[in-house]
C-alpha atoms as a PDB file:
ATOM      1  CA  UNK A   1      65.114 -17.154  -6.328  1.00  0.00           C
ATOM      2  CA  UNK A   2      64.415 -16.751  -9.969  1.00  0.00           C
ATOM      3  CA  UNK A   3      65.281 -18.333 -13.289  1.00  0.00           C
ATOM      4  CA  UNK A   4      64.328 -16.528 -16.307  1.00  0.00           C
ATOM      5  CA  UNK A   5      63.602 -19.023 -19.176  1.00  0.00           C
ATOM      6  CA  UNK A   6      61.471 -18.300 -22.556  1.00  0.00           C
ATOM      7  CA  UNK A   7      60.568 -15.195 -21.455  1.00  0.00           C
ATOM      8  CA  UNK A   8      58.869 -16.194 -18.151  1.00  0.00           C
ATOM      9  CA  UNK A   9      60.575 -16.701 -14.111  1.00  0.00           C
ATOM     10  CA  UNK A  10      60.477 -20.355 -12.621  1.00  0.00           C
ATOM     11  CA  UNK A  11      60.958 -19.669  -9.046  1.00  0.00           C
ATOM     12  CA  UNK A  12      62.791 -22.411  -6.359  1.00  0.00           C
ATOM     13  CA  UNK A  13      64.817 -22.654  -3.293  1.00  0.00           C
ATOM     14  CA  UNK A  14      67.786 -24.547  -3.239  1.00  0.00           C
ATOM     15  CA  UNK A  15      69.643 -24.597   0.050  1.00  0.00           C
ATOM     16  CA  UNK A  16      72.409 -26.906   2.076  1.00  0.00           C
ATOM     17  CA  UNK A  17      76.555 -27.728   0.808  1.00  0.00           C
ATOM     18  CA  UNK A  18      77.157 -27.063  -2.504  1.00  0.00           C
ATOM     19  CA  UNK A  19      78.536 -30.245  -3.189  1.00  0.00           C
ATOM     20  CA  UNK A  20      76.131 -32.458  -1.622  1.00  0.00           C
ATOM     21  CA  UNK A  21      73.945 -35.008  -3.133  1.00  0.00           C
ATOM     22  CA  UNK A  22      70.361 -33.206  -4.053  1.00  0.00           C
ATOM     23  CA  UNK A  23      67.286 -34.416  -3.535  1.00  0.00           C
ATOM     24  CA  UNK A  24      64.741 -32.407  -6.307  1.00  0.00           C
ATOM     25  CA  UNK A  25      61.375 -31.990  -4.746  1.00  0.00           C
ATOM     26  CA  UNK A  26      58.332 -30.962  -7.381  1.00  0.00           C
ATOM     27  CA  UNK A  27      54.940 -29.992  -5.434  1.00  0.00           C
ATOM     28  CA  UNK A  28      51.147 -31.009  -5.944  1.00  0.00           C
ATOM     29  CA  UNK A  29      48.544 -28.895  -7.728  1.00  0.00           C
ATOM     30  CA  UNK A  30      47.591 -25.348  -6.125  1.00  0.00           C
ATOM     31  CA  UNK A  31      50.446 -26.034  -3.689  1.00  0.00           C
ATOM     32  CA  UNK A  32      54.039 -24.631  -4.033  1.00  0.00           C
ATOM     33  CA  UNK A  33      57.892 -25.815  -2.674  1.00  0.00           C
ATOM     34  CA  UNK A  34      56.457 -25.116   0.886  1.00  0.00           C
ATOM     35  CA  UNK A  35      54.525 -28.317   0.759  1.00  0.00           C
ATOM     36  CA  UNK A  36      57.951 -29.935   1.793  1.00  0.00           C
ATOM     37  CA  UNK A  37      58.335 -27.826   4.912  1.00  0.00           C
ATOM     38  CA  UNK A  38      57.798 -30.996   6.999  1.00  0.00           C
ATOM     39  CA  UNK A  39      60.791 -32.778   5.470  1.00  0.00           C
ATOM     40  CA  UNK A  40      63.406 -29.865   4.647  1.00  0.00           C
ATOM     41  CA  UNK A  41      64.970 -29.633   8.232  1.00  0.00           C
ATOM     42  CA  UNK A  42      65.632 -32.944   8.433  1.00  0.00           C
ATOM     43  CA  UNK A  43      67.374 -33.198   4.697  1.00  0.00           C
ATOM     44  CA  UNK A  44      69.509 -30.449   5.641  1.00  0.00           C
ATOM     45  CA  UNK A  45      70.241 -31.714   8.779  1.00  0.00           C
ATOM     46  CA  UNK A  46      71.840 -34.908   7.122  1.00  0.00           C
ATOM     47  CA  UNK A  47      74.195 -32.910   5.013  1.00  0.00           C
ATOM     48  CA  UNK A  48      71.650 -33.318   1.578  1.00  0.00           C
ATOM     49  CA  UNK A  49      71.188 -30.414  -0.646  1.00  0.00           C
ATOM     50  CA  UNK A  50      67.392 -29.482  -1.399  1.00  0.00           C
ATOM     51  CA  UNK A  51      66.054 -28.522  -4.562  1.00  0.00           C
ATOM     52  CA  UNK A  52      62.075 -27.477  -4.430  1.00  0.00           C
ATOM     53  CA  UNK A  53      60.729 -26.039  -7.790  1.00  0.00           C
ATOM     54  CA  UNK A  54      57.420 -24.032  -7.769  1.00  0.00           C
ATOM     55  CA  UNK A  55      55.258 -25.397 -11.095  1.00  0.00           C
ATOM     56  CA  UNK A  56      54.160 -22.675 -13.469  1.00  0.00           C
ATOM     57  CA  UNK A  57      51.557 -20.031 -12.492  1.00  0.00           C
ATOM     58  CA  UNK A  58      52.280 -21.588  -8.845  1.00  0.00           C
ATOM     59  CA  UNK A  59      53.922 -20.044  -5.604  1.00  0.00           C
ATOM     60  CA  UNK A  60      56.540 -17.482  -6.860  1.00  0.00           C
ATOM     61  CA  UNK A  61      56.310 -18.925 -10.888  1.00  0.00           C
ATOM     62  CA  UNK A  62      54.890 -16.645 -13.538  1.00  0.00           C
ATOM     63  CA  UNK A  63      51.822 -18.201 -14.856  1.00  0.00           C
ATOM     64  CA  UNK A  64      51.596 -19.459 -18.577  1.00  0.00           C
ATOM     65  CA  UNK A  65      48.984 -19.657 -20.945  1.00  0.00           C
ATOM     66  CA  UNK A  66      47.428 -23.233 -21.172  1.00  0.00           C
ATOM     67  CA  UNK A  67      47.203 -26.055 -21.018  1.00  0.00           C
ATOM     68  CA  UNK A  68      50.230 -27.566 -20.236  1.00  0.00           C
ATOM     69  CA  UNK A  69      51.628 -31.412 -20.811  1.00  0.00           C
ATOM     70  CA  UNK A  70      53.691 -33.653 -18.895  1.00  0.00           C
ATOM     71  CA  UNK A  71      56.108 -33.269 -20.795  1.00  0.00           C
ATOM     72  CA  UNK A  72      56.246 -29.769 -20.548  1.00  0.00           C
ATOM     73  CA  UNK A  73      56.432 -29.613 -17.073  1.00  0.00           C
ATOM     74  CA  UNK A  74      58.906 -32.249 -16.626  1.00  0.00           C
ATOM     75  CA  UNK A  75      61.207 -30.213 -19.153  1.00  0.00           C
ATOM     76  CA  UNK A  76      60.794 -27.122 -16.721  1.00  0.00           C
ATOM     77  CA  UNK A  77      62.321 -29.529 -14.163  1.00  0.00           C
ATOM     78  CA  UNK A  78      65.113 -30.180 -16.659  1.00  0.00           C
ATOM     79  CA  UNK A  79      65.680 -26.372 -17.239  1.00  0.00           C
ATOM     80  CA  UNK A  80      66.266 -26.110 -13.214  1.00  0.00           C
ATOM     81  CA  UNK A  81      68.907 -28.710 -13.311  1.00  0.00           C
ATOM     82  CA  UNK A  82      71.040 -27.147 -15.634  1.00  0.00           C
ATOM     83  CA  UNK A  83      70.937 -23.761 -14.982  1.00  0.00           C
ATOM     84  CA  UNK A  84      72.284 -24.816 -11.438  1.00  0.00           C
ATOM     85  CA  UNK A  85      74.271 -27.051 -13.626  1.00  0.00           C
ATOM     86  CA  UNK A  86      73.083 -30.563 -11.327  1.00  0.00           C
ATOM     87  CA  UNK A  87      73.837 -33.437 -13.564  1.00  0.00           C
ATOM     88  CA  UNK A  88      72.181 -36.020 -11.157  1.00  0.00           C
ATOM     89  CA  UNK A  89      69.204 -36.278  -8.029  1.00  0.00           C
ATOM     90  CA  UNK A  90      67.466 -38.090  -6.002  1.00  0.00           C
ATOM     91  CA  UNK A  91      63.710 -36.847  -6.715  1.00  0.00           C
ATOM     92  CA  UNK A  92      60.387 -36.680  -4.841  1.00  0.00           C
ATOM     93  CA  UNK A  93      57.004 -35.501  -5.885  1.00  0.00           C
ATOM     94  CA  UNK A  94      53.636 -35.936  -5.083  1.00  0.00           C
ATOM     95  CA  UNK A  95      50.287 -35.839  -6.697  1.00  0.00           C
ATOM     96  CA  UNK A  96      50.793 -33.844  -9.659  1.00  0.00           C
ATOM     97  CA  UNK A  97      54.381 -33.537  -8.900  1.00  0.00           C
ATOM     98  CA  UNK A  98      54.464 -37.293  -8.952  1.00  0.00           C
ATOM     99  CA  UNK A  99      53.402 -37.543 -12.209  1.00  0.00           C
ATOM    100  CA  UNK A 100      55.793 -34.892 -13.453  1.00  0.00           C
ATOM    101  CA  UNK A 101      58.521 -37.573 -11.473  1.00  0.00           C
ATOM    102  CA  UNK A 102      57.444 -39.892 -13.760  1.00  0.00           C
ATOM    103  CA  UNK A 103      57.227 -38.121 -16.910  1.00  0.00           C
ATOM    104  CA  UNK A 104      61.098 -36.969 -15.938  1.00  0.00           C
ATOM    105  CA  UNK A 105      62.320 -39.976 -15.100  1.00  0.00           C
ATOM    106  CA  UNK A 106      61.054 -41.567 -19.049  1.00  0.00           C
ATOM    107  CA  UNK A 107      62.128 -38.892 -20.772  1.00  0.00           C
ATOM    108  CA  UNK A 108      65.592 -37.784 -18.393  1.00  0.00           C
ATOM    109  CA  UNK A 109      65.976 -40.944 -16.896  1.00  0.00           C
ATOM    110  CA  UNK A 110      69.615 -40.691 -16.644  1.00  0.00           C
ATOM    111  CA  UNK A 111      69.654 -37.568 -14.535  1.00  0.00           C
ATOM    112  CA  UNK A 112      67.473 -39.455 -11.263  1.00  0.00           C
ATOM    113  CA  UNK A 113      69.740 -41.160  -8.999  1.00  0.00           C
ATOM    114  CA  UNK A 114      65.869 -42.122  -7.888  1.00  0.00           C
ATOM    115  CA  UNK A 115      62.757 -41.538  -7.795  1.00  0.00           C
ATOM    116  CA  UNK A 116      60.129 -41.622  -4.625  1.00  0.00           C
ATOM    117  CA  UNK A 117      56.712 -40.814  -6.168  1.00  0.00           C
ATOM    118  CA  UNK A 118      53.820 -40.105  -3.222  1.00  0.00           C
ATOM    119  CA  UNK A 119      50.053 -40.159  -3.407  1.00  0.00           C
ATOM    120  CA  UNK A 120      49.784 -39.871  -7.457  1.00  0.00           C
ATOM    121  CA  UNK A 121      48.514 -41.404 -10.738  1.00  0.00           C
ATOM    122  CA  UNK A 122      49.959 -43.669 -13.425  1.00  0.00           C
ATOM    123  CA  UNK A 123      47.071 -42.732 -15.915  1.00  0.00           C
ATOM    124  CA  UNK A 124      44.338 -40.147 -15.988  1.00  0.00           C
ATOM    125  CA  UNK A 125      41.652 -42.146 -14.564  1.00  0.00           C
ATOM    126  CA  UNK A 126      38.482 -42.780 -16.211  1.00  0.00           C
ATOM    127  CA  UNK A 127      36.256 -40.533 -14.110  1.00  0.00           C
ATOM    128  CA  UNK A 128      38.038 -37.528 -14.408  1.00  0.00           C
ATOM    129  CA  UNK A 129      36.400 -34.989 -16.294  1.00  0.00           C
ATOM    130  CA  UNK A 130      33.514 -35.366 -14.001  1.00  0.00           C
ATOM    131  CA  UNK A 131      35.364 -35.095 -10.940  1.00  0.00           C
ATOM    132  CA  UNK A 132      37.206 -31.910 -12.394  1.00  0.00           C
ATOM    133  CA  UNK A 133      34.591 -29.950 -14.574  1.00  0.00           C
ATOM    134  CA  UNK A 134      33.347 -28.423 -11.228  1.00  0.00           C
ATOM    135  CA  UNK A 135      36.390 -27.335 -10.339  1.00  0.00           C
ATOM    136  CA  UNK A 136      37.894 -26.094 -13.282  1.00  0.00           C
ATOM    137  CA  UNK A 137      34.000 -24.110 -13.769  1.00  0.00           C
ATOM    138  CA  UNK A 138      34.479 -22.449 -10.528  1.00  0.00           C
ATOM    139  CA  UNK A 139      37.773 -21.399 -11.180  1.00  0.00           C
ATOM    140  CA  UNK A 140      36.878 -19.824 -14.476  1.00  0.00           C
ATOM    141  CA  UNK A 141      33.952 -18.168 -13.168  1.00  0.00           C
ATOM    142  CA  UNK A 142      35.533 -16.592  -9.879  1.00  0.00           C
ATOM    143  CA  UNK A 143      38.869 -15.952 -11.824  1.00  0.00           C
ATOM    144  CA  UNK A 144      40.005 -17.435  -8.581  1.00  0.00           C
ATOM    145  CA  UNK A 145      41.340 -20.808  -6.785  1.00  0.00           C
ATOM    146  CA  UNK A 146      40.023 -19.423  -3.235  1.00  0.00           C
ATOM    147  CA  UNK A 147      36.428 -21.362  -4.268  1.00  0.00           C
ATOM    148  CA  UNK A 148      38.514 -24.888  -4.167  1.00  0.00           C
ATOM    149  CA  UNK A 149      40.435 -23.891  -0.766  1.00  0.00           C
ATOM    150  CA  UNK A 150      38.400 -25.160   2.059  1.00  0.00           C
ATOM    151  CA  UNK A 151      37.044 -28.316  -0.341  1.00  0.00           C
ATOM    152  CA  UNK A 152      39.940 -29.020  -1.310  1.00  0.00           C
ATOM    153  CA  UNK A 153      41.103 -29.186   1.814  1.00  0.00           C
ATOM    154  CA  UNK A 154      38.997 -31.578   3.261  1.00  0.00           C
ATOM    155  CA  UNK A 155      39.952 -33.686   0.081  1.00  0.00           C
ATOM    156  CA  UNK A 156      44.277 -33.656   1.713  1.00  0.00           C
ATOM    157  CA  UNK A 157      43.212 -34.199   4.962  1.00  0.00           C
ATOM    158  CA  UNK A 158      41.161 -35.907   7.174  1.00  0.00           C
ATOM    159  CA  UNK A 159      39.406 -34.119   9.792  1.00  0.00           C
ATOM    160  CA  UNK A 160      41.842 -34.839  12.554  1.00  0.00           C
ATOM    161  CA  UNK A 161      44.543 -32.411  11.113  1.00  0.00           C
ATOM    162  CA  UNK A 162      43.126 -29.377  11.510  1.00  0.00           C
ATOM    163  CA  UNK A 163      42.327 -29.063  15.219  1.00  0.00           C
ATOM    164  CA  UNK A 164      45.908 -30.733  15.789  1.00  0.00           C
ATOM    165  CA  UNK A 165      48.016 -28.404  13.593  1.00  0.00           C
ATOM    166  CA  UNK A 166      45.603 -25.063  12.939  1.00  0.00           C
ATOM    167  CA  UNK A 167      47.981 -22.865  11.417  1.00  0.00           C
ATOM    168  CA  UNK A 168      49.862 -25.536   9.213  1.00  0.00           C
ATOM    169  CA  UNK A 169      46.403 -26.119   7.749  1.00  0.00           C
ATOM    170  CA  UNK A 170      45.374 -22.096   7.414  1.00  0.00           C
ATOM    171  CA  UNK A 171      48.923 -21.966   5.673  1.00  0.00           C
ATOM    172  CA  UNK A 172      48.416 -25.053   2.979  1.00  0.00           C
ATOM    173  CA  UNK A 173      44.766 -23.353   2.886  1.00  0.00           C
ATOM    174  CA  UNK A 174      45.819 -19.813   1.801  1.00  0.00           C
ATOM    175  CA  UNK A 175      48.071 -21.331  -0.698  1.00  0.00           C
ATOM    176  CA  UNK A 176      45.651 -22.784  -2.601  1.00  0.00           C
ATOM    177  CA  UNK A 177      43.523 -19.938  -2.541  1.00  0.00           C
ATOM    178  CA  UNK A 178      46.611 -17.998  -3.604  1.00  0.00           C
ATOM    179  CA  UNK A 179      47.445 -20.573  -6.870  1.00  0.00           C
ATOM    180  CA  UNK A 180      47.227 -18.073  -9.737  1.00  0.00           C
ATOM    181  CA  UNK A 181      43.858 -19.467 -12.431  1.00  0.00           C
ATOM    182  CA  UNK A 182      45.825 -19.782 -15.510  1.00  0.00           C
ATOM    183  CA  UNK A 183      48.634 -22.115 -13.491  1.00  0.00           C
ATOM    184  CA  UNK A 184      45.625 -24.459 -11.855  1.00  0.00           C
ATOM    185  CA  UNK A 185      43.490 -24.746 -15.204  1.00  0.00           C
ATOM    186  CA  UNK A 186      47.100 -25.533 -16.684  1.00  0.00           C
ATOM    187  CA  UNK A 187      48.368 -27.941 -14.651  1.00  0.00           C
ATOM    188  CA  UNK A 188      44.853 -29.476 -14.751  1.00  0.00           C
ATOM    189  CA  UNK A 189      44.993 -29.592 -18.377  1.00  0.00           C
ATOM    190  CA  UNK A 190      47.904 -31.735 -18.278  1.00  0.00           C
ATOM    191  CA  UNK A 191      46.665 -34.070 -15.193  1.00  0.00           C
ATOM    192  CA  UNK A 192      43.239 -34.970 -17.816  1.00  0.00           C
ATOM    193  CA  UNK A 193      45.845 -35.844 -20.772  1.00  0.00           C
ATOM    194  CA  UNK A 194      48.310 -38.358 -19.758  1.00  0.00           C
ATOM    195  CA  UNK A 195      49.333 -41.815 -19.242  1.00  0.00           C
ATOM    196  CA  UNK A 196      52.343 -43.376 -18.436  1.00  0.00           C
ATOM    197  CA  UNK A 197      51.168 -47.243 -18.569  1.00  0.00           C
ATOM    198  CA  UNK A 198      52.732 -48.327 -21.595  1.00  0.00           C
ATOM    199  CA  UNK A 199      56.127 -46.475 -20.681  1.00  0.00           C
ATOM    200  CA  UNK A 200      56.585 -47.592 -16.910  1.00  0.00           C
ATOM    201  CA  UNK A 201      57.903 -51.087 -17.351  1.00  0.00           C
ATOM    202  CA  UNK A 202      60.793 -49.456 -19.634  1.00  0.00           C
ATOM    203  CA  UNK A 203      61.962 -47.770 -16.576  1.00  0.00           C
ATOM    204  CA  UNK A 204      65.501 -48.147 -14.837  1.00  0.00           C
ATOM    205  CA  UNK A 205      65.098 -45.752 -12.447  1.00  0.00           C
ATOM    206  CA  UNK A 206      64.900 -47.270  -8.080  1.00  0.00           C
ATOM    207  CA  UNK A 207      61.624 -46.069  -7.483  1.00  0.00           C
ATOM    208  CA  UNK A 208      59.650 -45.867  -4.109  1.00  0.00           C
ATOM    209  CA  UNK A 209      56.014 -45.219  -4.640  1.00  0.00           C
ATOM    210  CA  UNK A 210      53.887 -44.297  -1.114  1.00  0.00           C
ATOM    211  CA  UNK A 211      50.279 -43.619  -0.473  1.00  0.00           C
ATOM    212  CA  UNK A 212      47.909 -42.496   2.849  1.00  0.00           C
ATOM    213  CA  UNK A 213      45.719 -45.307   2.963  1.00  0.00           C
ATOM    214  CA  UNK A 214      42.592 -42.955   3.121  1.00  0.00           C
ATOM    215  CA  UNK A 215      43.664 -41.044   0.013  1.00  0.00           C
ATOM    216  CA  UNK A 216      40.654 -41.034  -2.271  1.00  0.00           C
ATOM    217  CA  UNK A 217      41.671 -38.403  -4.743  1.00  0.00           C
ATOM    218  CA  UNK A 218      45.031 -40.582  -6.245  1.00  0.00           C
ATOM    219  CA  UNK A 219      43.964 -43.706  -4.239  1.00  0.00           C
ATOM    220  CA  UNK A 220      46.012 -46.693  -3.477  1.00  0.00           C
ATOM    221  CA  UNK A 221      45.153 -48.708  -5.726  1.00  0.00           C
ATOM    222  CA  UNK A 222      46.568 -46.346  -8.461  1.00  0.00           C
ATOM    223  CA  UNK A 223      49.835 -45.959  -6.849  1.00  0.00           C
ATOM    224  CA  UNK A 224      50.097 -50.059  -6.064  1.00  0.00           C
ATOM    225  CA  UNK A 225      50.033 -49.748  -9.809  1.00  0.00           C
ATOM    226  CA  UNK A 226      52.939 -47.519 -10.268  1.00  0.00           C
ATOM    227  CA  UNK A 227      55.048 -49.948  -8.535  1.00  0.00           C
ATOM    228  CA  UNK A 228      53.735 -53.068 -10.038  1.00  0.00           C
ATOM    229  CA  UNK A 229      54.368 -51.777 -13.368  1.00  0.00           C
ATOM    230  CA  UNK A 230      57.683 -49.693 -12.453  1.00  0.00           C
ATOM    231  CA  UNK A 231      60.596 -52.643 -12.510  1.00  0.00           C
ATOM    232  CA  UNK A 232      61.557 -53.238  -8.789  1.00  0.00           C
ATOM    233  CA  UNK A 233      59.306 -50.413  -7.562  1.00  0.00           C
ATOM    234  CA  UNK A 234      58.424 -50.464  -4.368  1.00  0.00           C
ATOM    235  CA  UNK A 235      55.204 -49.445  -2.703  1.00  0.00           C
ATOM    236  CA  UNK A 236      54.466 -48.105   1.083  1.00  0.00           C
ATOM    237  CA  UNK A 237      50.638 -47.153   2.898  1.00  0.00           C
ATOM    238  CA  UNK A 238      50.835 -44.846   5.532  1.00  0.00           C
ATOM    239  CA  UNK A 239      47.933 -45.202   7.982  1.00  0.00           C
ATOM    240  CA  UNK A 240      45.554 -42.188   8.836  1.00  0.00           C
ATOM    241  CA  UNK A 241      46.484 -39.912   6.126  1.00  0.00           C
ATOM    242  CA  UNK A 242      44.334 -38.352   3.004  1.00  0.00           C
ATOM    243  CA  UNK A 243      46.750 -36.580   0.125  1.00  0.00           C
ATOM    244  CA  UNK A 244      48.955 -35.228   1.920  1.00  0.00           C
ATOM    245  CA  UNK A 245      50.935 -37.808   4.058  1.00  0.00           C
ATOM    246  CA  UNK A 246      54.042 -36.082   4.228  1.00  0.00           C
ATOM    247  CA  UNK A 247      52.614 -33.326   6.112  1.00  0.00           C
ATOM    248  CA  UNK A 248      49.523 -35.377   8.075  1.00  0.00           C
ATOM    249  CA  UNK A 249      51.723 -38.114   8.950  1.00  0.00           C
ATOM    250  CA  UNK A 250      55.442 -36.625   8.654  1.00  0.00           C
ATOM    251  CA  UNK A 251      57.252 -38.496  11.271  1.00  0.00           C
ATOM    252  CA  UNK A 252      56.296 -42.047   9.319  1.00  0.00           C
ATOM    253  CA  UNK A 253      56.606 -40.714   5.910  1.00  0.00           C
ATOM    254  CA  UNK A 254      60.366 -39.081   7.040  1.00  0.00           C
ATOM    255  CA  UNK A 255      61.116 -42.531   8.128  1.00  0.00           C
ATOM    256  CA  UNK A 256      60.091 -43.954   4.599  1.00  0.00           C
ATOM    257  CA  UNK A 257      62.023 -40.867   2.732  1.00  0.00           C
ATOM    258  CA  UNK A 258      65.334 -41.029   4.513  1.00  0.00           C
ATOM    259  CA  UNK A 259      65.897 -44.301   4.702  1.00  0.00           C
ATOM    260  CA  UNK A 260      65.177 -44.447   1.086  1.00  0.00           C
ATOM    261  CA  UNK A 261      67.618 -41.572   0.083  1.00  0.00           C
ATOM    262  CA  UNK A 262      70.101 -43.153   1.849  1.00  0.00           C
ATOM    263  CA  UNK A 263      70.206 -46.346   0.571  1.00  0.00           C
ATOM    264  CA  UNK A 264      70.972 -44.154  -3.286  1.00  0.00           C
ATOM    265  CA  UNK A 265      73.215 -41.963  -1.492  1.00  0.00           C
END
């Protein structure tokens, strides 16, 4: 489904009771809503209404010219609230779409019921543009994400996934090849230019902040940051998982998520 704002469509799913709590799920870069395919069933299944936003230039979202902020992309999360006319959630992002959570909840704080932030960063870190000029190079020069797909890959899991799940991993594969240019070199854009440091200890916002322990992308350490400088944040490891622990390791990380929504529900 489709919401026409400025000119361009934000696509996103929202399914279960209309007047159930929602949880507001934002996705990671060259992903899309489908990230969250591990945890949907079991939201719906416990009477929650889900929420899952595509970022621009991502799954079914028009693409933008860049580069995009924070800000900006938190606001697009705002823009999905109220043309569905939600006043309050419980949201969950990760990587990027952690960082977006955290832009939201300082600048929309009152709409987040709260917040569970997964495998992200409080700050661009201090080695970034050497770590990204490759990537955002081959993008430019192929026009193309499908260069990053199979690297990138091997960067969200570790090599026990794929033999285990083969079509899961084809699927979160293709996406990222799929992930328009202009959306990627945005998004990345706004991942180089931020930091939330000097903001997090104003926050009021419950927040739950998890991490696979072998993530070496948006490591632990940054995320054990999150929650020492969030007030009462809270931080969780799950073992044997790269970026993606929601999908590598979803029974453990469904544990974390639902008992954590329903202690705000």
């Amino acid at each position: 489904m489709l919401i026409t704002h400025n000119g361009r469509r934000l696509y996103y799913t929202l399914e279960g009771p209309e007047k159930a709590q929602v949880v507001c799920f934002t996705h990671s870069l060259a992903s899309d809503g489908g990230m969250w395919a591990e945890q949907v069933p079991l939201l719906l299944a416990a009477g929650y209404r889900v929420l899952r936003l595509d970022m621009r230039g991502h799954g079914g979202s028009d693409p933008v010219a860049g580069p995009y902020t924070m800000a900006q992309l938190a606001d697009d999360v705002a823009v999905a609230l109220d043309y569905h006319g939600i006043d309050k959630v419980q949201y969950i992002g990760l990587s990027i779409g952690g960082m977006i959570g955290q832009a939201f909840a300082l600048a929309h704080g009152q709409r987040l019921i709260s917040a569970l932030w997964s495998d992200t960063m409080p700050q661009t870190p201090a080695n970034a543009e050497a770590a990204w000029g490759p990537r955002i190079e081959a993008v430019k020069k192929a026009n193309s994400c499908t260069p990053l797909a199979d690297p990138t890959m091997e960067r969200w899991f570790t090599d026990a996934y794929k033999p285990r799940n083969p079509g899961r991993w084809k699927q979160i594969r293709d996406t990222i090849a799929a992930t328009t240019p202009a959306g990627y070199l945005g998004c990345s854009a706004a991942i180089l230019n931020f930091d939330f440091t000097p903001k997090l200890p104003s926050l009021k916002v419950p927040a739950l902040v998890i991490c696979g322990d072998m993530d070496e992308g948006t490591p632990p350490a940054g995320n054990k940051k999150i929650a020492e400088l969030a007030p009462g944040a809270r931080y969780e490891e799950i073992a044997n998982a790269r970026h993606f622990p929601n999908v590598e390791q979803a029974d453990t990380f469904n544990k974390l998520m639902m008992d954590w929504l329903g202690k705000h529900r």
